[in-house]
Protein backbone atom coordinates (compact mmCIF):
# COMPACT_ATOMS: atom_id res chain seq x y z
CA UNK A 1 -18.00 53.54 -29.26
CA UNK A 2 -20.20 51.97 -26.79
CA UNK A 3 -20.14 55.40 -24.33
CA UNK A 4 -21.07 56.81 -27.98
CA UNK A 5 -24.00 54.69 -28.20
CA UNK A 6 -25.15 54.50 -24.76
CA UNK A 7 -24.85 58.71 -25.09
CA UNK A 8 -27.16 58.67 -28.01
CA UNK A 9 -29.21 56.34 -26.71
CA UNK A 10 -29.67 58.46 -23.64
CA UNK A 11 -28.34 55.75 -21.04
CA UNK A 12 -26.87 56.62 -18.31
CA UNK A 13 -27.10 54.39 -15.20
CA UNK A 14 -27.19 56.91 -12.45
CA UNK A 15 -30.47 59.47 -13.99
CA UNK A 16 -31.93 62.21 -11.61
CA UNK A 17 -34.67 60.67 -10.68
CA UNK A 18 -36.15 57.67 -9.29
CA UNK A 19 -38.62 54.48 -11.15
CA UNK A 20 -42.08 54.61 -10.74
CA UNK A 21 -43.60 53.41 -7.37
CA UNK A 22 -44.72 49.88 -7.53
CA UNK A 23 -48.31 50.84 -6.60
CA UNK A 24 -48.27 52.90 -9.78
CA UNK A 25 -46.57 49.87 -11.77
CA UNK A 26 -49.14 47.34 -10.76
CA UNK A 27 -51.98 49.76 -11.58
CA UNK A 28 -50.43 50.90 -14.77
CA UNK A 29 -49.99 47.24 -16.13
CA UNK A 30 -53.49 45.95 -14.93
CA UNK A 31 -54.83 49.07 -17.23
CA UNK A 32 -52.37 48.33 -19.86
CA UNK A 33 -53.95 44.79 -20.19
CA UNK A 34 -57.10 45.31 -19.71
CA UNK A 35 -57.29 48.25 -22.06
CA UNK A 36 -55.23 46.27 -24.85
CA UNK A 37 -57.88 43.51 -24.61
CA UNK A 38 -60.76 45.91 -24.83
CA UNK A 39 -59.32 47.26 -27.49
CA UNK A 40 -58.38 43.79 -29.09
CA UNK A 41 -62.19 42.59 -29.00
CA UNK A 42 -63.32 46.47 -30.04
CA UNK A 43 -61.26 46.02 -33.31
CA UNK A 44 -62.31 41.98 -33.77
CA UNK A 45 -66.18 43.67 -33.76
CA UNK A 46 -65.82 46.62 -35.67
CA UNK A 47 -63.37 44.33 -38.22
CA UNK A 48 -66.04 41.42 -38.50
CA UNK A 49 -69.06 43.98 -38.60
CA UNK A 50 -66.99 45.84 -41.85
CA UNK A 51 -65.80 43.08 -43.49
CA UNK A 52 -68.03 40.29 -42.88
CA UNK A 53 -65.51 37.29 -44.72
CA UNK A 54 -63.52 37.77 -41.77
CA UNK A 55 -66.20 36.23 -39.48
CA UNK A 56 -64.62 32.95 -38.28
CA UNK A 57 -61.12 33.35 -38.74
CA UNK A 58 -58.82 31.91 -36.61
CA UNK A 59 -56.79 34.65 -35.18
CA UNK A 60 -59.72 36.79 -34.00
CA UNK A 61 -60.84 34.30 -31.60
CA UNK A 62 -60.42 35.67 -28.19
CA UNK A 63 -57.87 32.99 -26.41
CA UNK A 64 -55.67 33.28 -29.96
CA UNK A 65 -55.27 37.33 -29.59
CA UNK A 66 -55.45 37.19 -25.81
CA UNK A 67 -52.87 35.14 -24.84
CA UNK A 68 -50.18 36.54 -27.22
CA UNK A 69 -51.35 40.19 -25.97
CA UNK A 70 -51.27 39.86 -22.36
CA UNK A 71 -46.88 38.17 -22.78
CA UNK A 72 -46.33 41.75 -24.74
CA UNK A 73 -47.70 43.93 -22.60
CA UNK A 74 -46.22 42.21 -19.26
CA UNK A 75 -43.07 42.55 -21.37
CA UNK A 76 -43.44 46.17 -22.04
CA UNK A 77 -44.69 46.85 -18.52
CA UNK A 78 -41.18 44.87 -17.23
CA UNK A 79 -39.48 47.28 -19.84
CA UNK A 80 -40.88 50.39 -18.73
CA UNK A 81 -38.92 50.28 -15.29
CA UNK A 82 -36.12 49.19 -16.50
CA UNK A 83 -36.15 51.88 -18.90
CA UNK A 84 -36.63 54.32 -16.11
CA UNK A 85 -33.56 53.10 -13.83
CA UNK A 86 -31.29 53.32 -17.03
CA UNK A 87 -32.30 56.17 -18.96
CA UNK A 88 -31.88 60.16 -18.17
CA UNK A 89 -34.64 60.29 -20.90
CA UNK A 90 -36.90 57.19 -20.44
CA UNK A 91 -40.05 58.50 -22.18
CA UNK A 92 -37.94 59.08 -25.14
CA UNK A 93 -36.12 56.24 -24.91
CA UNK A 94 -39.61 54.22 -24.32
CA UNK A 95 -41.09 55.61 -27.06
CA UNK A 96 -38.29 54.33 -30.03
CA UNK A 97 -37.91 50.87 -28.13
CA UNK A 98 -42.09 50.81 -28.65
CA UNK A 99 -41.52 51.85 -32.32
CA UNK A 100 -39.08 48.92 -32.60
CA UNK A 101 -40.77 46.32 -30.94
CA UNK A 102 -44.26 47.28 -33.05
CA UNK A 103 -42.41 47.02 -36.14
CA UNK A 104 -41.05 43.99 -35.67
CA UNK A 105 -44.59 42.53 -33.97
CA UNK A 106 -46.02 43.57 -37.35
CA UNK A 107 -43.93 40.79 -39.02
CA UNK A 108 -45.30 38.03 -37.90
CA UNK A 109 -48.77 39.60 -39.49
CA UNK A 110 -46.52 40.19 -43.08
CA UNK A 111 -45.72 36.38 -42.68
CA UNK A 112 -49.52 36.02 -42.68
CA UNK A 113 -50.34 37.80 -45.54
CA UNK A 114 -47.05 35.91 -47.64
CA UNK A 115 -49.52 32.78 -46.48
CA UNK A 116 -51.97 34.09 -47.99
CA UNK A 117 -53.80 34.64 -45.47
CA UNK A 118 -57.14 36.90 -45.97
CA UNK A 119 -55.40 40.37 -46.12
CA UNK A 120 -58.86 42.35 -44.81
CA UNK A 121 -58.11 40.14 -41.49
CA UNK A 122 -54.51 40.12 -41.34
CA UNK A 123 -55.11 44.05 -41.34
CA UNK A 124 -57.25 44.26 -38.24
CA UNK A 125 -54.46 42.03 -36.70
CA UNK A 126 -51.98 44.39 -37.91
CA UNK A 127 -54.27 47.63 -36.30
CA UNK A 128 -54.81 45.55 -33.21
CA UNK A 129 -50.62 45.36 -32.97
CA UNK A 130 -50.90 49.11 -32.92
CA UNK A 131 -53.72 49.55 -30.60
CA UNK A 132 -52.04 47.68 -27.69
CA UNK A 133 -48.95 49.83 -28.10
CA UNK A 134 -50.66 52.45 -27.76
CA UNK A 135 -52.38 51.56 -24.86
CA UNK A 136 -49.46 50.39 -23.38
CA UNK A 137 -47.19 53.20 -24.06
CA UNK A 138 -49.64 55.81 -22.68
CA UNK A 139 -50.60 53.70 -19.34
CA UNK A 140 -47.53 53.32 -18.58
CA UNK A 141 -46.00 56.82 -19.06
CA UNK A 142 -49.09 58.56 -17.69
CA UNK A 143 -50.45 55.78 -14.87
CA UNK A 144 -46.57 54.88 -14.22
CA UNK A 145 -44.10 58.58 -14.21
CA UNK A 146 -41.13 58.54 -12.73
CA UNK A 147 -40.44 60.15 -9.42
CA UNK A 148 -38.25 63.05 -8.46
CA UNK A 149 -35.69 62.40 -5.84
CA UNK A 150 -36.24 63.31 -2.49
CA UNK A 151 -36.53 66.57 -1.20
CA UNK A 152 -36.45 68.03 -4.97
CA UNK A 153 -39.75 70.15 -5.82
CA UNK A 154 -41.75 68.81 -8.29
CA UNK A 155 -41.16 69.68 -12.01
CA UNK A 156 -43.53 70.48 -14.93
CA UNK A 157 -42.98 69.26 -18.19
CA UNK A 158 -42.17 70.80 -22.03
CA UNK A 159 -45.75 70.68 -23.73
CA UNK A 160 -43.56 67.89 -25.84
CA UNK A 161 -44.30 64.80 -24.04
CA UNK A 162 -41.19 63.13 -25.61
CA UNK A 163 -38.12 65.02 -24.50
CA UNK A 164 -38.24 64.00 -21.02
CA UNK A 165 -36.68 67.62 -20.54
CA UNK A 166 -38.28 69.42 -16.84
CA UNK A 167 -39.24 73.10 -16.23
CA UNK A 168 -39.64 74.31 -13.59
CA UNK A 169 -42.30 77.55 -13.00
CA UNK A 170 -41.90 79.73 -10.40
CA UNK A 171 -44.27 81.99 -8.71
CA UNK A 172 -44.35 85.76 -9.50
């Protein structure tokens, strides 16, 4: 059952090629959190500037958003390598663990709005979860690939940036 799993999953502890270089990692997560809190204080303006009775509320304050956003995306950017070393498909496998971990950061905002929170706010929150895994997700996968093993030519990929499957093109 579990070979099942890990199968479907796409596990498989020994994948053709190698993690991401550290150099790549470090730049990849400094973009990752700097772009998430760009993005954070983007959405607090444009959210405030459209629906002014969310001026003053507690969550958009910048060390309330910032703090929580910069533990998930050093999570995600600890995942991503990880995800690398164990997966013959990591992008794929990436991208449904980011699904997952969105949808369940987007309960935490649901337990908001059961408060009774203001639901305009709570909202921005909500797009501001989705903003930072988006950010994340692509500066990792694009700032961060994973490395063909050495000696092996370098590979294109499938216009499907999800299937993690490599084509080569040859020369005529």
């Amino acid at each position: 059952m579990l070979l099942r799993a890990a199968t479907a999953l796409r596990v498989d502890l020994s994948p053709s090629h190698r993690i991401p270089a550290l150099s790549r990692l470090i730049v990849a997560t400094v973009a990752a959190v700097a772009g998430s809190l760009i993005a954070d204080a983007i959405l607090v303006r444009i959210g405030t500037a459209l629906f002014p009775t969310t001026r003053g509320y507690g969550h958009f304050q910048f060390g309330d958003y910032a703090q929580l956003t910069v533990i998930g995306v050093l999570i995600a950017c600890i995942a991503w390598p990880i995800t690398t070393r164990i997966s013959t498909a990591p992008r794929w496998l990436f991208t449904r663990m980011a699904y997952l971990v969105t949808l369940a950061l987007l309960l935490p905002d649901v337990w908001l709005l059961i408060k009774n929170q203001p639901g305009l706010a709570v909202g921005v929150l909500m797009v501001m979860h989705l903003a930072i895994a988006v950010v994340t997700y692509l500066a990792l996968t694009r700032l961060a690939p994973t490395r063909q093993p050495p000696g092996q030519r370098p590979t294109s990929r499938v216009g499907d940036d999800l299937t993690d499957e490599p084509v080569s093109f040859t020369r005529p």
